[in-house]
N, C-alpha and C. Protein backbone atom coordinates (compact mmCIF):
# COMPACT_ATOMS: atom_id res chain seq x y z
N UNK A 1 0.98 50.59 67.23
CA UNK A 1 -0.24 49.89 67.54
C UNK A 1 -0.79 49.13 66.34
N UNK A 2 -1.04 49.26 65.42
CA UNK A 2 -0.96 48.91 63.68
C UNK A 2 -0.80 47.61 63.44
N UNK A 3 0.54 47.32 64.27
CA UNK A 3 1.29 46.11 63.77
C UNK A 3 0.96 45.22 64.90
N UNK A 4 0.18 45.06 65.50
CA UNK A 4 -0.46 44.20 66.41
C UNK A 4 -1.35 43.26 65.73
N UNK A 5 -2.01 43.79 65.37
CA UNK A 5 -3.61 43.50 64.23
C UNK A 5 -2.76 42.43 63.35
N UNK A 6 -1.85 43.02 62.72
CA UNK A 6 -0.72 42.10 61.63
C UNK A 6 -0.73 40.93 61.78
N UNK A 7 0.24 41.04 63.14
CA UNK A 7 0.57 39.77 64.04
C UNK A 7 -0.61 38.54 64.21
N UNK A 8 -1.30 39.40 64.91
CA UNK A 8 -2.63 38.24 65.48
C UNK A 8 -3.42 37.94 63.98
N UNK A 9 -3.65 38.33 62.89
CA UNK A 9 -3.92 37.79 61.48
C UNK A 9 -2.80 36.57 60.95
N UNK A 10 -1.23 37.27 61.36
CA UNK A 10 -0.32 35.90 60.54
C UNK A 10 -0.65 34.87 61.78
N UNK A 11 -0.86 34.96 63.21
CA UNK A 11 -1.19 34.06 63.92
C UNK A 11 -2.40 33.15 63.50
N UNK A 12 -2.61 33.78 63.36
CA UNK A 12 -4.43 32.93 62.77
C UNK A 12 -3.91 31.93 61.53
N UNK A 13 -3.23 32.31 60.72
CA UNK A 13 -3.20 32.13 59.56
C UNK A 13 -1.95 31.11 59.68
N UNK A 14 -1.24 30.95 60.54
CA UNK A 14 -0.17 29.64 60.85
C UNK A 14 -1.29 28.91 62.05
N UNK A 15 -1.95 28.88 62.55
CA UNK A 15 -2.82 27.73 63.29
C UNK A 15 -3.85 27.33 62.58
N UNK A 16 -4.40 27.80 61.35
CA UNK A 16 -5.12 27.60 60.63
C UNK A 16 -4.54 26.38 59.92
N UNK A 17 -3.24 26.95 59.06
CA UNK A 17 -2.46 25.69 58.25
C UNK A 17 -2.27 24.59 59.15
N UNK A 18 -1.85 24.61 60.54
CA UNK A 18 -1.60 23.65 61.35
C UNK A 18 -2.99 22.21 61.49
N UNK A 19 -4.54 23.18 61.58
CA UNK A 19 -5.76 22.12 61.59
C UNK A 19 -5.65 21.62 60.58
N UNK A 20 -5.03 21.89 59.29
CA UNK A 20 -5.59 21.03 57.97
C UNK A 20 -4.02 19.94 58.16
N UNK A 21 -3.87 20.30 58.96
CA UNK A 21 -2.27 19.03 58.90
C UNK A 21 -2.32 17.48 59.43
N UNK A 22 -3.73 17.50 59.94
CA UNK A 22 -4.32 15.97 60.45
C UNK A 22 -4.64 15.46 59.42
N UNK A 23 -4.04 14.98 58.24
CA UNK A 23 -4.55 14.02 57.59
C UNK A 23 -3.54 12.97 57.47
N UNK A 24 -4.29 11.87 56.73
CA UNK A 24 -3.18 10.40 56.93
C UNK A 24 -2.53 10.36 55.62
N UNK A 25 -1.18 9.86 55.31
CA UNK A 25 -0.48 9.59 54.61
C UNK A 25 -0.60 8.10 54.33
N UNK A 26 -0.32 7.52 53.17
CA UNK A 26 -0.06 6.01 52.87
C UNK A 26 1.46 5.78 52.79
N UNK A 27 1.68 4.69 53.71
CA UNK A 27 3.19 4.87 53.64
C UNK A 27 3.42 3.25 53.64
N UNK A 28 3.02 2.46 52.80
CA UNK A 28 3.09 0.64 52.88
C UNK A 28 1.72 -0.03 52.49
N UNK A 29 1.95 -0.96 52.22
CA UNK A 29 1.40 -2.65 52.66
C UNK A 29 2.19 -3.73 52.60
N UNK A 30 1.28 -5.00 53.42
CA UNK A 30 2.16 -6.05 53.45
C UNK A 30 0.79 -7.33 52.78
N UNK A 31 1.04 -8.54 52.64
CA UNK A 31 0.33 -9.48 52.68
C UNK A 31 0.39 -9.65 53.85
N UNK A 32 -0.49 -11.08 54.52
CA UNK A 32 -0.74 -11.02 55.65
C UNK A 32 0.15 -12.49 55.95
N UNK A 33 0.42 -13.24 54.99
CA UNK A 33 1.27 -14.22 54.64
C UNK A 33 2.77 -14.10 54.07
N UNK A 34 3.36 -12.90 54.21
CA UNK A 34 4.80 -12.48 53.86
C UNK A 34 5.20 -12.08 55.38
N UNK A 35 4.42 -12.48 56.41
CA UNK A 35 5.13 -12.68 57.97
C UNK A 35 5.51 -14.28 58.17
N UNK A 36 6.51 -14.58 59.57
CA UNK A 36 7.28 -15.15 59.65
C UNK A 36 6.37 -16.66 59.38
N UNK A 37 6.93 -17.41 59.59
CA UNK A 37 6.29 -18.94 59.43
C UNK A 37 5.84 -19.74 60.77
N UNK A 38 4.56 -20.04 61.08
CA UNK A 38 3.70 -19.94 61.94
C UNK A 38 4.36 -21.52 63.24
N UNK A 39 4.73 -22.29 62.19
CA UNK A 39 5.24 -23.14 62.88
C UNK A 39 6.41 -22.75 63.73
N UNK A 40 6.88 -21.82 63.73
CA UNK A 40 8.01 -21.25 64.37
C UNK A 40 7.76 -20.27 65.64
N UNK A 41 6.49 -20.30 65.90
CA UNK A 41 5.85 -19.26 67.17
C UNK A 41 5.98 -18.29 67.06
N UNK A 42 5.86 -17.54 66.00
CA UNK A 42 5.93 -16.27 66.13
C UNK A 42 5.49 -15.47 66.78
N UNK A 43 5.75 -14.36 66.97
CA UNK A 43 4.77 -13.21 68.09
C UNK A 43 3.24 -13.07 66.99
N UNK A 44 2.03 -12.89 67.80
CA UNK A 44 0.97 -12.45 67.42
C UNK A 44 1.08 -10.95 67.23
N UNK A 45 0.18 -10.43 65.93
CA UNK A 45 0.91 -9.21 65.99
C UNK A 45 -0.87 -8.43 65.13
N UNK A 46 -1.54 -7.49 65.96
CA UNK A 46 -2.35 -6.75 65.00
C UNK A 46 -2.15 -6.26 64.10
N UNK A 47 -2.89 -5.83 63.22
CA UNK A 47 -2.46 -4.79 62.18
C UNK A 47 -1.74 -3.43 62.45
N UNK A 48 -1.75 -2.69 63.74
CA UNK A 48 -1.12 -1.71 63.99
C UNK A 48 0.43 -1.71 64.33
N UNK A 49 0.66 -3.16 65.25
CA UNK A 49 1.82 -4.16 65.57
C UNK A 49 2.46 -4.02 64.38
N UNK A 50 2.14 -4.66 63.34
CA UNK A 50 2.64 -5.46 62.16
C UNK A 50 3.05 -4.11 61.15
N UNK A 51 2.15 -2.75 61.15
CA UNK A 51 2.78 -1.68 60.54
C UNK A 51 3.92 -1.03 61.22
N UNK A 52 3.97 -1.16 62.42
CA UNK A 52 5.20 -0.36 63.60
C UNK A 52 6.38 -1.30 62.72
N UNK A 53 6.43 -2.72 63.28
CA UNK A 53 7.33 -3.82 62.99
C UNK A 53 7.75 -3.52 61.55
N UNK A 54 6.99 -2.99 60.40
CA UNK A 54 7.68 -3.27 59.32
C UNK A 54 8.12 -1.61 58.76
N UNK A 55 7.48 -0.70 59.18
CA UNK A 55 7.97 0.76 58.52
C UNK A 55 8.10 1.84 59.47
N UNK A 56 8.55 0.76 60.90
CA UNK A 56 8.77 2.14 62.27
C UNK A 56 7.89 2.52 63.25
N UNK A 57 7.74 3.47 64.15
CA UNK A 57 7.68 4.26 64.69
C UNK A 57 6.73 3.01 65.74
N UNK A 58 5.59 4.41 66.40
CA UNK A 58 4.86 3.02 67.26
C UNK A 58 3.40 2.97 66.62
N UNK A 59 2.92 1.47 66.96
CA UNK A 59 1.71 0.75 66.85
C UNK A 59 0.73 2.17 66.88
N UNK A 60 0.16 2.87 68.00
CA UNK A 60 -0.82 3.90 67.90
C UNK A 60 -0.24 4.55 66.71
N UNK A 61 0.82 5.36 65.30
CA UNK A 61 0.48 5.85 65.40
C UNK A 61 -0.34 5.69 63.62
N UNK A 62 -0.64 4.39 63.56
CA UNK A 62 -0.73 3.73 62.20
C UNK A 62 -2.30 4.00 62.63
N UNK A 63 -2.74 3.63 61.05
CA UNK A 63 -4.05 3.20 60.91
C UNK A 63 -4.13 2.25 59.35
N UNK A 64 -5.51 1.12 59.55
CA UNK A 64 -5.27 0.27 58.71
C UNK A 64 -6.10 -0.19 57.72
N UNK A 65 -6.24 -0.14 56.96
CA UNK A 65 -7.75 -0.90 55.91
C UNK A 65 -7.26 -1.84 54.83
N UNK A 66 -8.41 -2.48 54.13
CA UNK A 66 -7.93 -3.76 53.79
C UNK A 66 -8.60 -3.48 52.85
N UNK A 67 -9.08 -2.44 52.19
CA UNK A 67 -9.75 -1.85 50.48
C UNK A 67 -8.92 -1.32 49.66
N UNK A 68 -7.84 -0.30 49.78
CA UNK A 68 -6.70 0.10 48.87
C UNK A 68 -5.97 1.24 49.77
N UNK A 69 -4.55 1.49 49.04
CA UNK A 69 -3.85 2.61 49.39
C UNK A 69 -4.51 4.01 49.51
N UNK A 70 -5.64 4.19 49.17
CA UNK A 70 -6.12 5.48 48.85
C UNK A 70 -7.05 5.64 50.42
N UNK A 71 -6.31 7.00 51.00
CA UNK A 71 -6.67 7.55 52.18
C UNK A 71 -8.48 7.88 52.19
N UNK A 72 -9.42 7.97 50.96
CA UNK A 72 -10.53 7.84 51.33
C UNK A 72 -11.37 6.13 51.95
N UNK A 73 -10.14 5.34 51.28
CA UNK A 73 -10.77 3.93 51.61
C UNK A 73 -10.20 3.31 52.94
N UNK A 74 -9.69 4.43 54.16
CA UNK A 74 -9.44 3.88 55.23
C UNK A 74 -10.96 3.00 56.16
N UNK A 75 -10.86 1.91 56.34
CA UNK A 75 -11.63 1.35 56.79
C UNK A 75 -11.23 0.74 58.42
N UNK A 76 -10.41 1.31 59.00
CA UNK A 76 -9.70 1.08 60.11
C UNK A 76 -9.94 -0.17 60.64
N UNK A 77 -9.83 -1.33 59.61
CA UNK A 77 -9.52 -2.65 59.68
C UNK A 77 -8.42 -3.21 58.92
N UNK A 78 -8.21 -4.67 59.75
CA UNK A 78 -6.94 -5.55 58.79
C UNK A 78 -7.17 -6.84 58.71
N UNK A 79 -6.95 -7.38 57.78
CA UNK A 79 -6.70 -8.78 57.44
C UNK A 79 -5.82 -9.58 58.03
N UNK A 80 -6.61 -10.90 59.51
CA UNK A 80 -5.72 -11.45 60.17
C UNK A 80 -5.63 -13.07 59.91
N UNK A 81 -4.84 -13.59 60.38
CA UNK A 81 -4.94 -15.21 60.13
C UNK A 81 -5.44 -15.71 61.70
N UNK A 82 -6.47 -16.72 61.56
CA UNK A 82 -6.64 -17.88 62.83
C UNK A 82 -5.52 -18.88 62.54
N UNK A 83 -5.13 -18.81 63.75
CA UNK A 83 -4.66 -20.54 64.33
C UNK A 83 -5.11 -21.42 64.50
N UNK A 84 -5.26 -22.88 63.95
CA UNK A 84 -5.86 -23.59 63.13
C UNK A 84 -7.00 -23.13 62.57
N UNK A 85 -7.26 -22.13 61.68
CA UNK A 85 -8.01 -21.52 60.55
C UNK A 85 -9.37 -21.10 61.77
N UNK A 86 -9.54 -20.13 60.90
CA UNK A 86 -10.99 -19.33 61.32
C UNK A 86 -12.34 -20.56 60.83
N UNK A 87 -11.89 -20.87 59.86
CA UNK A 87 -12.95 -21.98 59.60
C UNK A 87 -13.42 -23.44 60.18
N UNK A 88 -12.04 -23.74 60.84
CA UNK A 88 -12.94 -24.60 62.11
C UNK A 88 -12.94 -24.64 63.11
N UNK A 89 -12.95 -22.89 63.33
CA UNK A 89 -13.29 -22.68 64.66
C UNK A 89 -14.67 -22.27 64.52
N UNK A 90 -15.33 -22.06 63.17
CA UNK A 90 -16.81 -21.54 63.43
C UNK A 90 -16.81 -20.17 63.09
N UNK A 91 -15.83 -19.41 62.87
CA UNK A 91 -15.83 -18.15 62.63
C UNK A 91 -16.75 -17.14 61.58
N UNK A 92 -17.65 -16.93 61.46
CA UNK A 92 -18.95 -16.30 60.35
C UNK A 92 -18.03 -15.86 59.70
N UNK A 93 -18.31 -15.93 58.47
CA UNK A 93 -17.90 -15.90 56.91
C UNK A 93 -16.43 -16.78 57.06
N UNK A 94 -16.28 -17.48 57.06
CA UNK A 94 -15.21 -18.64 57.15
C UNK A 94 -15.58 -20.30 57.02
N UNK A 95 -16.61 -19.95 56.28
CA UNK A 95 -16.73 -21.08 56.24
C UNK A 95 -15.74 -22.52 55.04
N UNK A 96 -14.89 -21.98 54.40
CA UNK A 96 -13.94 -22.56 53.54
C UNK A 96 -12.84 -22.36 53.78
N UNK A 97 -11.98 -22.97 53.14
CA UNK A 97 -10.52 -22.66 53.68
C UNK A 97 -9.74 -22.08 52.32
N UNK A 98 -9.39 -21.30 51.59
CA UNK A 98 -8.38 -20.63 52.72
C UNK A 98 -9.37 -19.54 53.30
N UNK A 99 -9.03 -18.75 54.63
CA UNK A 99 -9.89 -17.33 55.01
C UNK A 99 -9.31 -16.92 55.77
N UNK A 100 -9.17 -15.58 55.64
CA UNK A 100 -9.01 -14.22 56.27
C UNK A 100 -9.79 -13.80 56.90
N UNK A 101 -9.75 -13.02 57.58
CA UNK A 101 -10.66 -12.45 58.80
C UNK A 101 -10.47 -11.32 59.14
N UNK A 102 -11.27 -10.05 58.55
CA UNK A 102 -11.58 -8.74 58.92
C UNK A 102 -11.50 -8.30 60.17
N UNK A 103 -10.72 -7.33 60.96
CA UNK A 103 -11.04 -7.54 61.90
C UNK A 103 -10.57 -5.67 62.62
N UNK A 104 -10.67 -5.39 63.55
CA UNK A 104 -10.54 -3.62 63.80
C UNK A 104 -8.68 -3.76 63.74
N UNK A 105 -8.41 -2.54 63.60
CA UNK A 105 -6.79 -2.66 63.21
C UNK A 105 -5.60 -2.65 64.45
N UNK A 106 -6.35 -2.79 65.64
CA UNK A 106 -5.57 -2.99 66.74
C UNK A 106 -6.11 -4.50 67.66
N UNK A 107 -6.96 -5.24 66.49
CA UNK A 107 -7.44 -6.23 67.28
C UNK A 107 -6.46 -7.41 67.25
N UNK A 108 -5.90 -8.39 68.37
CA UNK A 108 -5.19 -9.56 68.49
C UNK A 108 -5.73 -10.49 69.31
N UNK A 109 -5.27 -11.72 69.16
CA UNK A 109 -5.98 -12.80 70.22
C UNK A 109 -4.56 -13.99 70.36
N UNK A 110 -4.16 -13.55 71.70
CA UNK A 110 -3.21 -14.38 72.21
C UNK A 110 -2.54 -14.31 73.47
N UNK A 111 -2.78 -16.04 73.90
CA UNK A 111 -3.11 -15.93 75.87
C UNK A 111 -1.32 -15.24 76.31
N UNK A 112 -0.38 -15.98 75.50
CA UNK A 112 1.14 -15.55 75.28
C UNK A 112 2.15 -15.03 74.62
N UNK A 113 1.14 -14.12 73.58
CA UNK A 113 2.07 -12.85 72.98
C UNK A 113 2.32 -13.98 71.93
N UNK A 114 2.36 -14.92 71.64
CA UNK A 114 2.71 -15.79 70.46
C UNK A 114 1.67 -15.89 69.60
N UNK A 115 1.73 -16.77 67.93
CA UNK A 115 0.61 -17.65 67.92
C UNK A 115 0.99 -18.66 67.61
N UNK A 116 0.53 -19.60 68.73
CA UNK A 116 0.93 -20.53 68.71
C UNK A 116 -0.17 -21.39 69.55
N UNK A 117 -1.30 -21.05 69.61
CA UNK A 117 -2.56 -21.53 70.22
C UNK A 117 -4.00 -21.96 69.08
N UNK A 118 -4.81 -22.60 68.95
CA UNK A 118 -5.85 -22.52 68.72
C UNK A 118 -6.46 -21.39 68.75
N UNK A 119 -7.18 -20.43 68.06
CA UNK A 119 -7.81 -19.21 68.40
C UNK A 119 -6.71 -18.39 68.11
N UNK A 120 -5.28 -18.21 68.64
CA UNK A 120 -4.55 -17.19 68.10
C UNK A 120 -4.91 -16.43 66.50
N UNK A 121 -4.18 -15.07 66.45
CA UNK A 121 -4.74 -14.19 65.56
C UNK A 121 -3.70 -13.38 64.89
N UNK A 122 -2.70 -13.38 63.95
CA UNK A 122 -2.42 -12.13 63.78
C UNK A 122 -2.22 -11.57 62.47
N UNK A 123 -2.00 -10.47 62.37
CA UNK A 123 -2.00 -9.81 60.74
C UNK A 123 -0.64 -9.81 59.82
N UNK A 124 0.16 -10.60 60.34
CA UNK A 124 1.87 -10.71 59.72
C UNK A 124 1.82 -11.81 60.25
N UNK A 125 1.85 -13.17 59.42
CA UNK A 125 1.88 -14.67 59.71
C UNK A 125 2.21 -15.26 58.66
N UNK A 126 2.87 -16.20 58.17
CA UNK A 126 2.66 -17.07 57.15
C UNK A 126 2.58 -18.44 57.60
N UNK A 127 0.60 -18.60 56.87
CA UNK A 127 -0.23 -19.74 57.68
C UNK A 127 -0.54 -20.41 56.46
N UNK A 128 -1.29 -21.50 56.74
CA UNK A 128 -1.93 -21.85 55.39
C UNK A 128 -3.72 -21.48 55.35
N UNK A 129 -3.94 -21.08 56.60
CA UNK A 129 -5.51 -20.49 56.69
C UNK A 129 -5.29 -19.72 55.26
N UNK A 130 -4.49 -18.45 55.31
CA UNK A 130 -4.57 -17.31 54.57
C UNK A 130 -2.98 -17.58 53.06
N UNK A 131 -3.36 -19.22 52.80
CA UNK A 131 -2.54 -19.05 51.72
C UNK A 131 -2.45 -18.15 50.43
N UNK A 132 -1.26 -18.09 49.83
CA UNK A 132 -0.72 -17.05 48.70
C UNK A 132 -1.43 -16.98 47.73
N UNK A 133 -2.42 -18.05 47.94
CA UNK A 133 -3.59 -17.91 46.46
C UNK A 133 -4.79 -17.00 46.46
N UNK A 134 -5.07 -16.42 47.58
CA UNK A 134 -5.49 -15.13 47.45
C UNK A 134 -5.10 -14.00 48.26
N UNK A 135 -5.52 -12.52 48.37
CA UNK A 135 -4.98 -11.35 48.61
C UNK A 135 -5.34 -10.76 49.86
N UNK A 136 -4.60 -10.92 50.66
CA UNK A 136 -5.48 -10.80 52.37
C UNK A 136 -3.98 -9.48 52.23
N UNK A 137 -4.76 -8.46 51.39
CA UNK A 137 -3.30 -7.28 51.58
C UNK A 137 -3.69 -5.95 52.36
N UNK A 138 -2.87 -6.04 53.74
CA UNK A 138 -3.25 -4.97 54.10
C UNK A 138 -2.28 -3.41 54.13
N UNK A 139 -3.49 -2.05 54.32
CA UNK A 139 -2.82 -0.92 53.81
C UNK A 139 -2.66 0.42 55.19
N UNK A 140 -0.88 -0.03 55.32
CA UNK A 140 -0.91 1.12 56.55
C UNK A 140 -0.72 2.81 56.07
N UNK A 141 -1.16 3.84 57.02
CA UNK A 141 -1.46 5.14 56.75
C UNK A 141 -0.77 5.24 58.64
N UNK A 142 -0.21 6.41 58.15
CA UNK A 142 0.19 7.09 59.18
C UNK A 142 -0.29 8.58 59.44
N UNK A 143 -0.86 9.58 60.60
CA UNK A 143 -1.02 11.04 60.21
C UNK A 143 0.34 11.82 59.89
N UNK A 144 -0.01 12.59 59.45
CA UNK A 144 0.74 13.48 58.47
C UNK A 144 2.11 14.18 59.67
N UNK A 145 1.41 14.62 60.64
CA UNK A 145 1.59 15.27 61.66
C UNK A 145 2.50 14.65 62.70
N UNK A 146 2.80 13.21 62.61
CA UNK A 146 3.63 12.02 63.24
C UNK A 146 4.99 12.21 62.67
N UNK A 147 5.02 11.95 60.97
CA UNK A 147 6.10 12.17 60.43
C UNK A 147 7.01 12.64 60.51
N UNK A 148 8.51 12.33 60.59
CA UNK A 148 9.39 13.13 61.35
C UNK A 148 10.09 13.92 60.14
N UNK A 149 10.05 15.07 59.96
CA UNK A 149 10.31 15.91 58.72
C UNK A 149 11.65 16.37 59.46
N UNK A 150 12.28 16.52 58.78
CA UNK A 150 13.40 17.32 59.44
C UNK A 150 13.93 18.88 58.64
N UNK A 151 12.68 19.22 58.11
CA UNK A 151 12.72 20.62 57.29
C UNK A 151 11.56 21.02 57.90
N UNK A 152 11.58 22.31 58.28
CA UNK A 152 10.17 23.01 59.78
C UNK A 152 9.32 23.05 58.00
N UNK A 153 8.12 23.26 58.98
CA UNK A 153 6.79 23.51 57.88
C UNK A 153 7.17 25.20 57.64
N UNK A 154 6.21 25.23 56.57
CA UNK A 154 6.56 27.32 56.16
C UNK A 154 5.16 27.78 57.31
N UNK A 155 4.70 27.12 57.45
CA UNK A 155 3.95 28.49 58.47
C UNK A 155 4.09 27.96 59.68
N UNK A 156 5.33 26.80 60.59
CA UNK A 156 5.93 26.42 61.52
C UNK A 156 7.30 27.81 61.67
N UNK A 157 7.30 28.23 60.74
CA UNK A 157 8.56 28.87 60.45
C UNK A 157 8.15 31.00 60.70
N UNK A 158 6.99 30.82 60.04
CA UNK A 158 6.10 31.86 59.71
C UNK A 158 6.06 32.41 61.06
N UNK A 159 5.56 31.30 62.03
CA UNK A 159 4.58 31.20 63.46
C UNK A 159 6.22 31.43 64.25
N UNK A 160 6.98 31.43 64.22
CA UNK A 160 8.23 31.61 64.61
C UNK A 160 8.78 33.21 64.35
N UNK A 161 8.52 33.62 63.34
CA UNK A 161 9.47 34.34 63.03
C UNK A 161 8.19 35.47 63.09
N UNK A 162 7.33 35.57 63.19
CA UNK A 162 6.19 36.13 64.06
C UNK A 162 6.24 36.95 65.17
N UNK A 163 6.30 35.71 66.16
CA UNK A 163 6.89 35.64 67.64
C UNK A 163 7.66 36.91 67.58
N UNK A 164 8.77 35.95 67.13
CA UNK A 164 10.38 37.18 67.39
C UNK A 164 10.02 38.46 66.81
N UNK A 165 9.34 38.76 65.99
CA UNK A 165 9.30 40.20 65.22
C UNK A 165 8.28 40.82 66.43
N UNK A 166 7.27 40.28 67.01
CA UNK A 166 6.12 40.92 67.97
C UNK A 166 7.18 40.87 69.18
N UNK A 167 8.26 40.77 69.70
CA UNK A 167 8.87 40.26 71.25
C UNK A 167 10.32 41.45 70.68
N UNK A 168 10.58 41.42 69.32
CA UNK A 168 11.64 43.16 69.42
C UNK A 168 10.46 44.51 69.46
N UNK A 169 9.49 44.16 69.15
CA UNK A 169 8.67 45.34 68.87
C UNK A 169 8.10 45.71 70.56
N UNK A 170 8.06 44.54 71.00
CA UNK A 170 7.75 45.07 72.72
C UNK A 170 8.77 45.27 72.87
N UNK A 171 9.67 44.98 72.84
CA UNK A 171 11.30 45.53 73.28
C UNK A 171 11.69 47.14 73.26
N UNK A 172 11.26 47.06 72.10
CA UNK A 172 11.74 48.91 71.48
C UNK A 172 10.55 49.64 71.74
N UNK A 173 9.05 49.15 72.18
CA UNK A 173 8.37 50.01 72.66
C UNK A 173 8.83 50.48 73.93
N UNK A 174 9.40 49.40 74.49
CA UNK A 174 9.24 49.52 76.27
C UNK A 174 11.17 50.53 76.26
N UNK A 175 11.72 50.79 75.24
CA UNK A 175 12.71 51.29 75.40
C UNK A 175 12.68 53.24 75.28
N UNK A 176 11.61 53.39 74.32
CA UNK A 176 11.16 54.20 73.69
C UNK A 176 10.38 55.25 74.93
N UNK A 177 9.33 54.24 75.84
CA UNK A 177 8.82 55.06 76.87
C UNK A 177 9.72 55.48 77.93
């Protein structure tokens, strides 16, 4: 009876490690002008798009900010380009050219998946809105917990080998009576 108490403590103590495992990793950036060349129609692509496209997995499972690599400065925005510039379309704070445009990290604007419209939007373009003379660099983070590790966690392992030690111990009780 003893070794029950055990159990349900190392249980606690592998779901415990498991809540602190939601945090985000930095795993990239790109400029927002080292995507394809605009005259060529490229696909419109958000910031979440544009992190899948360049380091894997899918669009949900990124997140994006446009302040630095460092996981306290996630600002879950990205730096996108307008089609024919944010600036004469009227766009607030655009009023010069070149400009970038802040924007949430899954936001896009395009009637056909391209940009290749007026108003089109995306965060991997090379435009001249967002030319190389300044830094429209954005920073993808992935959670921790997405990552495909292919070595189990120690208290994934713990929480395992748990199990099996509590499932012979009902075994040999129930053999015993």
């Amino acid at each position: 009876m003893k070794r029950f108490p055990i159990l349900s403590v190392l249980l606690l103590v592998c779901m415990a490690g498991k809540l602190h495992a939601d945090t985000y990793v930095y795993v990239g950036s790109w400029e927002v002008d080292q995507g394809p060349f605009f005259g060529d129609f490229p696909p419109a692509y958000s910031g979440q798009q544009a992190a899948a496209l360049l380091f894997g997995d899918s669009p949900s499972d990124y997140v994006i900010s446009t302040v630095s690599n460092q996981v306290a400065d996630i600002n879950d925005s990205n730096w996108i380009s307008t089609y024919s510039g944010a600036y004469n379309l009227g766009i607030p704070g655009c009023e010069t050219w070149p400009c970038g445009t802040v924007v949430a990290d899954d936001y896009v604007v395009s009637d056909g998946g391209l940009y290749d419209q007026e108003g089109d939007t995306s965060a991997y373009v090379y435009d001249n809105a967002v030319d190389g003379a300044f830094s429209y660099t954005n920073y993808a983070f992935v959670d921790e917990s997405t990552l495909n590790s292919p070595v189990p966690e120690p208290s994934s392992l713990l929480l395992l080998g748990s199990g099996i030690l509590g499932l012979t111990c009902l075994m040999r009780r129930k053999r015993m009576a």
